[in-house]
Structures are given as C-alpha cells and as structure tokens.
C-alpha atoms as a PDB file:
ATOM      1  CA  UNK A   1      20.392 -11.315   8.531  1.00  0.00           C
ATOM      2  CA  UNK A   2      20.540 -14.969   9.107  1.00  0.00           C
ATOM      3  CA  UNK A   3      18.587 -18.300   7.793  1.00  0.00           C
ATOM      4  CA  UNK A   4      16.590 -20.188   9.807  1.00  0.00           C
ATOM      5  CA  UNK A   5      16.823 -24.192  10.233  1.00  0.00           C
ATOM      6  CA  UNK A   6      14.111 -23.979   7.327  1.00  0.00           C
ATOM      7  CA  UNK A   7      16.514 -21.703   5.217  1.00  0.00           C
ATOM      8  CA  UNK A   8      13.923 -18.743   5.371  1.00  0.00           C
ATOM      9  CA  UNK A   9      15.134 -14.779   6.001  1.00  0.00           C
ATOM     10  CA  UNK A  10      12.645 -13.539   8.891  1.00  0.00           C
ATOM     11  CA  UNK A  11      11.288 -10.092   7.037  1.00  0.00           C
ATOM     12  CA  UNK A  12       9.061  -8.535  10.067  1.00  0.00           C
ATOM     13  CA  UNK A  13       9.217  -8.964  13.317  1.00  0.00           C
ATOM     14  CA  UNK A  14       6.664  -8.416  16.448  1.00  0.00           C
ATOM     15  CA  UNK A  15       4.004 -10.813  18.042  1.00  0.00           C
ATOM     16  CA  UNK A  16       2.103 -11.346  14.853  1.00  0.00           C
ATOM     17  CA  UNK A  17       4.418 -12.841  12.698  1.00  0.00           C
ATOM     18  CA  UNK A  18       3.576 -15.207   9.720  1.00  0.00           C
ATOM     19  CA  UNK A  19       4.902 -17.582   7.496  1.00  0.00           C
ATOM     20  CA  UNK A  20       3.891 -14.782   5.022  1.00  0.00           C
ATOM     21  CA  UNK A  21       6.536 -12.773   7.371  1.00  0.00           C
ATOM     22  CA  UNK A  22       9.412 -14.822   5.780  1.00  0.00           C
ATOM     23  CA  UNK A  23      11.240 -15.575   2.400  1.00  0.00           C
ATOM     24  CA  UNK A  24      12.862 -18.245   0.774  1.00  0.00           C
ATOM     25  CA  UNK A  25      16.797 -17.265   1.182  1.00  0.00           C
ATOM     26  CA  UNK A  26      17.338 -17.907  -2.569  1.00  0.00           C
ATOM     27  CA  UNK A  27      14.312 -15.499  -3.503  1.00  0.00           C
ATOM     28  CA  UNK A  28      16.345 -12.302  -2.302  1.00  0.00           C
ATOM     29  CA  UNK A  29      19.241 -13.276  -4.601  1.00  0.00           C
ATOM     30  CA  UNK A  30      16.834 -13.888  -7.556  1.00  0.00           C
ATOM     31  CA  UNK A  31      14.802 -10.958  -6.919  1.00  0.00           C
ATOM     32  CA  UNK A  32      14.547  -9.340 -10.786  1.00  0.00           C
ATOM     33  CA  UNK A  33      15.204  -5.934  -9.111  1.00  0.00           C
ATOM     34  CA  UNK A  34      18.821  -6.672  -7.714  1.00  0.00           C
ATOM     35  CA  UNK A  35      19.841  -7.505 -11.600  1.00  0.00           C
ATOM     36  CA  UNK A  36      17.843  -4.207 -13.090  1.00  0.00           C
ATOM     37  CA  UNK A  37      18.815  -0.811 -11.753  1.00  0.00           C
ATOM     38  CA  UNK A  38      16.890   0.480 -14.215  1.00  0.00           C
ATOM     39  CA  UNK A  39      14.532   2.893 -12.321  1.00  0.00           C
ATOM     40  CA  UNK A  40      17.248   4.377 -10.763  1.00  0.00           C
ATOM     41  CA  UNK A  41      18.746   5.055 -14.287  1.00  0.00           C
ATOM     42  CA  UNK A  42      15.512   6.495 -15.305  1.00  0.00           C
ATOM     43  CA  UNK A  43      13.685   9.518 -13.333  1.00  0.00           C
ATOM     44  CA  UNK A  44      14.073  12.160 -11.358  1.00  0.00           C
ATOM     45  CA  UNK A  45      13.784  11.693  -7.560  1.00  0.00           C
ATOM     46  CA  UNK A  46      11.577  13.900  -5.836  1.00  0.00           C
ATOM     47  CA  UNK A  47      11.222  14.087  -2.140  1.00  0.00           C
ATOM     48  CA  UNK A  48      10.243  16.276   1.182  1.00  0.00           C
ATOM     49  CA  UNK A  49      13.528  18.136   2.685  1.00  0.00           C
ATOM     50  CA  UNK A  50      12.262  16.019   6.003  1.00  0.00           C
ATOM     51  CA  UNK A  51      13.461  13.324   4.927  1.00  0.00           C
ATOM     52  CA  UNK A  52      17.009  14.430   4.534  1.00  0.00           C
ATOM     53  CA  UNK A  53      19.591  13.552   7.210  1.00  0.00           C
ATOM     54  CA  UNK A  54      19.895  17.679   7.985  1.00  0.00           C
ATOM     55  CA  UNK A  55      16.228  17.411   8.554  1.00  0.00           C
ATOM     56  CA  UNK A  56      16.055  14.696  11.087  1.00  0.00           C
ATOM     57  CA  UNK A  57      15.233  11.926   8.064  1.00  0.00           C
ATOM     58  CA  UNK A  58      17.396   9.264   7.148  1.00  0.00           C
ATOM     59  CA  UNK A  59      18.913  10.076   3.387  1.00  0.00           C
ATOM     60  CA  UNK A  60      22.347  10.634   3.715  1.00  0.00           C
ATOM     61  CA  UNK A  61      23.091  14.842   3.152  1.00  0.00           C
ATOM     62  CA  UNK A  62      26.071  13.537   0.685  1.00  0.00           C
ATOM     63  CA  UNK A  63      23.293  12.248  -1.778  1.00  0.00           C
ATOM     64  CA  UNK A  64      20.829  15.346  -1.376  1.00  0.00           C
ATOM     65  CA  UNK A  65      20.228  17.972  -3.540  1.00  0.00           C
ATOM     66  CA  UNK A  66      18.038  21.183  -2.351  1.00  0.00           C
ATOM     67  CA  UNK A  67      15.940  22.088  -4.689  1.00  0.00           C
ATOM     68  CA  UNK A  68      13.770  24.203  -2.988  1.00  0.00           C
ATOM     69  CA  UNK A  69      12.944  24.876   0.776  1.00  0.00           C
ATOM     70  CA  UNK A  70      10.426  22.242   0.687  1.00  0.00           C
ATOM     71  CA  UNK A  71      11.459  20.106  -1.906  1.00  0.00           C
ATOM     72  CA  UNK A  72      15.279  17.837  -2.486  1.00  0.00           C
ATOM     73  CA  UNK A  73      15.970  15.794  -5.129  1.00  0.00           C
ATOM     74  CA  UNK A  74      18.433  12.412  -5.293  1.00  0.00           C
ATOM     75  CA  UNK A  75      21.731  13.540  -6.527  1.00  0.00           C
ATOM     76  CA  UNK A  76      22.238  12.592 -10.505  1.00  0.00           C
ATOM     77  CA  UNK A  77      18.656  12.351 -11.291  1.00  0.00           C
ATOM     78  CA  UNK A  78      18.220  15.523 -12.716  1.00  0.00           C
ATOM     79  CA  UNK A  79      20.377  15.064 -15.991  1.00  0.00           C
ATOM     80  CA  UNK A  80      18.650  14.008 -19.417  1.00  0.00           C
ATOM     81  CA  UNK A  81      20.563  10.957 -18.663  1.00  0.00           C
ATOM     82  CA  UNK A  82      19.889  10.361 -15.150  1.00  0.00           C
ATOM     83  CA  UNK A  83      21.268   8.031 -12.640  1.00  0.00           C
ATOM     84  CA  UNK A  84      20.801   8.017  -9.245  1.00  0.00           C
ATOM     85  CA  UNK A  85      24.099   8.344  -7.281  1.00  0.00           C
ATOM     86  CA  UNK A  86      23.153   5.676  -5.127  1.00  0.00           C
ATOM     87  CA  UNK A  87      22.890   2.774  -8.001  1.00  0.00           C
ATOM     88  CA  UNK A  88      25.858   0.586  -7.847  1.00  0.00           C
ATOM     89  CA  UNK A  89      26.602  -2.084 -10.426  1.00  0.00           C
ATOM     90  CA  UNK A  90      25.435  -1.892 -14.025  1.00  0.00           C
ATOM     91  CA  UNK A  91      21.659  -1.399 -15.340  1.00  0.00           C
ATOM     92  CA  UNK A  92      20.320  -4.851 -16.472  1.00  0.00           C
ATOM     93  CA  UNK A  93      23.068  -6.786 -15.447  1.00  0.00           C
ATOM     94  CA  UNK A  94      23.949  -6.398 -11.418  1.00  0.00           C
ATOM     95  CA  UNK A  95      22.572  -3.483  -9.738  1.00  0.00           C
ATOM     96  CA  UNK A  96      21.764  -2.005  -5.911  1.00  0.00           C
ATOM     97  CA  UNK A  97      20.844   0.663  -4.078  1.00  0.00           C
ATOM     98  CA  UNK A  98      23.749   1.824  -1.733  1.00  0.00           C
ATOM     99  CA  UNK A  99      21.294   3.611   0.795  1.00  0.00           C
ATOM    100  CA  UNK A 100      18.863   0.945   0.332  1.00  0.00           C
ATOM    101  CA  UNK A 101      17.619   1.180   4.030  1.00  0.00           C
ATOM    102  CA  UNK A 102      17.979   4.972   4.236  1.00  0.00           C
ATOM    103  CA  UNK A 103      16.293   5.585   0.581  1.00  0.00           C
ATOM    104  CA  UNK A 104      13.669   8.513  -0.108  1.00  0.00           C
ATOM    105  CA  UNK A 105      10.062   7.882   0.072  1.00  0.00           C
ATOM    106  CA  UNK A 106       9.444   7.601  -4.050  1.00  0.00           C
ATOM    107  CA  UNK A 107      11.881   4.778  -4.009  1.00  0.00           C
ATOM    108  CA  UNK A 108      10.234   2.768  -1.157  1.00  0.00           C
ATOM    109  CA  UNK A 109       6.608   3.347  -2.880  1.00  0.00           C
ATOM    110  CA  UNK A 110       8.013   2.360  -6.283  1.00  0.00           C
ATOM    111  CA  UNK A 111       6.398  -0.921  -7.825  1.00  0.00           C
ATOM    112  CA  UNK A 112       8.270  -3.670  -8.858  1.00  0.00           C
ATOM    113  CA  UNK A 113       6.651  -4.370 -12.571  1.00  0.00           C
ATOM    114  CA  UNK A 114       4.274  -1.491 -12.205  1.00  0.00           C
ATOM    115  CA  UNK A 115       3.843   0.208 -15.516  1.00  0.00           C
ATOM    116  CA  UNK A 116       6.439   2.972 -14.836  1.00  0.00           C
ATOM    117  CA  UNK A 117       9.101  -0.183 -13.721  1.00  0.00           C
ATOM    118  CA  UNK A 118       8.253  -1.495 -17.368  1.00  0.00           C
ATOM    119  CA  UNK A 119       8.857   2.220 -19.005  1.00  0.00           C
ATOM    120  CA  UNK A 120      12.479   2.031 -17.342  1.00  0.00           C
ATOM    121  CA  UNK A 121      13.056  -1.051 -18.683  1.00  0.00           C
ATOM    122  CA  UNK A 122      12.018  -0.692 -21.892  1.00  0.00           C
ATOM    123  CA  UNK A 123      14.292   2.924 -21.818  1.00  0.00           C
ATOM    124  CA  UNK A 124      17.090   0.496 -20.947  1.00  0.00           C
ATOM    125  CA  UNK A 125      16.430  -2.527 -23.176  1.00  0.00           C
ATOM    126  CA  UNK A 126      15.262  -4.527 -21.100  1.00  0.00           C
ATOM    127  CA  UNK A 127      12.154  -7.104 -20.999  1.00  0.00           C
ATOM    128  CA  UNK A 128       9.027  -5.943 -18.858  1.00  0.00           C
ATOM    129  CA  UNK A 129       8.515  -7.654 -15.579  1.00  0.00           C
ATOM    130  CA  UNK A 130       5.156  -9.587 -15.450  1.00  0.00           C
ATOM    131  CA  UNK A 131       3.046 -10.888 -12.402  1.00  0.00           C
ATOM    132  CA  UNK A 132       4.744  -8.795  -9.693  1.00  0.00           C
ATOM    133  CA  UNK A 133       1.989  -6.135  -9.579  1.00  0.00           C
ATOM    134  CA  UNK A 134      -1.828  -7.392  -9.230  1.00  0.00           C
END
C-alpha cells in the first residue's frame, strides 16, 4: 500500500473510483479499532464451513474449528473468556487481526460502534465509540 502525492491510501480500485475511494494515510493509524481488540475478546465466531481454507474459502484451517458439518467456529472463541486466536496485541491498548484479509464473514459485517461494538467495550472497560454507525 502506498501514499499518493496527496498522502491518501487508494481503498478501491476499478473505473469508478472516487475521492470517497481514498483515505487520509493518518486515518488508518488512528482508526479506534486498531487500539480496541475488544470484539475479538468478546463473542463467539460463527461461520459457514465454505469459508474455511479446506473448503475452497480463505480462513486459514490452523484457526478453524468444526463444529458441525455446516457450521466452524474461530479458534478461542468458544471459552467463557473468549479470544479470538487471531487478535494480536492487547485489548484497549494495541490490537489487530492477524488474518485480517482472510477473516470470516461475522468479522467483515461487524460494525464499528454498533451497539454490540459498545457491549465489548464496555465488557472490557472501555469507552463506547460514538458517530461511527448512522
């Protein structure tokens, strides 16, 4: 990923791209997610088999845990305690996602500030997130 002359990260790409299609280089390294982790220290994570590397999907087989013949579930999210075996870094202070480009399909629909965002948070001490969500 590289900055432009403007110092913007292009997003998207294809014929119809935007300024909307580009972000302020400094707004990925302020992003509140990359210093939460919380979500991923929070619930269990659901998903379709498909999506599994075994299954022609992209989530590496290391991290997957068969649940059922349909359904596999992130590896360490299904303690009382959970944490996703993914998360790197520390809840609330510095946190990723290892797999972020390869992550199941609950992850990539999960809301930034939504109100389950805010329920991790507030499991983990930390302030909700306002203004991301309309």
């Amino acid at each position: 990923m590289q900055a432009n002359a403007l110092g913007l990260i292009q997003l998207s790409t294809g014929p119809a791209r935007t300024m909307a299609a580009f972000t302020p280089v400094n707004a990925m390294s302020t992003h509140p997610c990359l210093s939460c982790g919380a979500c991923c220290a929070s619930f269990r994570v659901d998903f379709s088999v498909y999506e599994s590397e075994d299954m022609g999907g992209c989530v590496p087989q290391g991290l997957v845990v068969e649940v059922t013949g349909h359904i596999a579930r992130m590896r360490g999210t299904d303690y009382a305690r959970p944490r996703c075996a993914a998360l790197t870094g520390q809840v609330g202070q510095r946190a990723a996602c290892g797999i972020y480009e390869w992550r199941p399909s609950p992850c990539r629909e999960f809301e930034a500030g939504g109100a389950a965002c805010n329920r991790a948070r507030q499991r983990h001490g930390l302030a909700p997130l306002e203004g991301l969500v309309p």
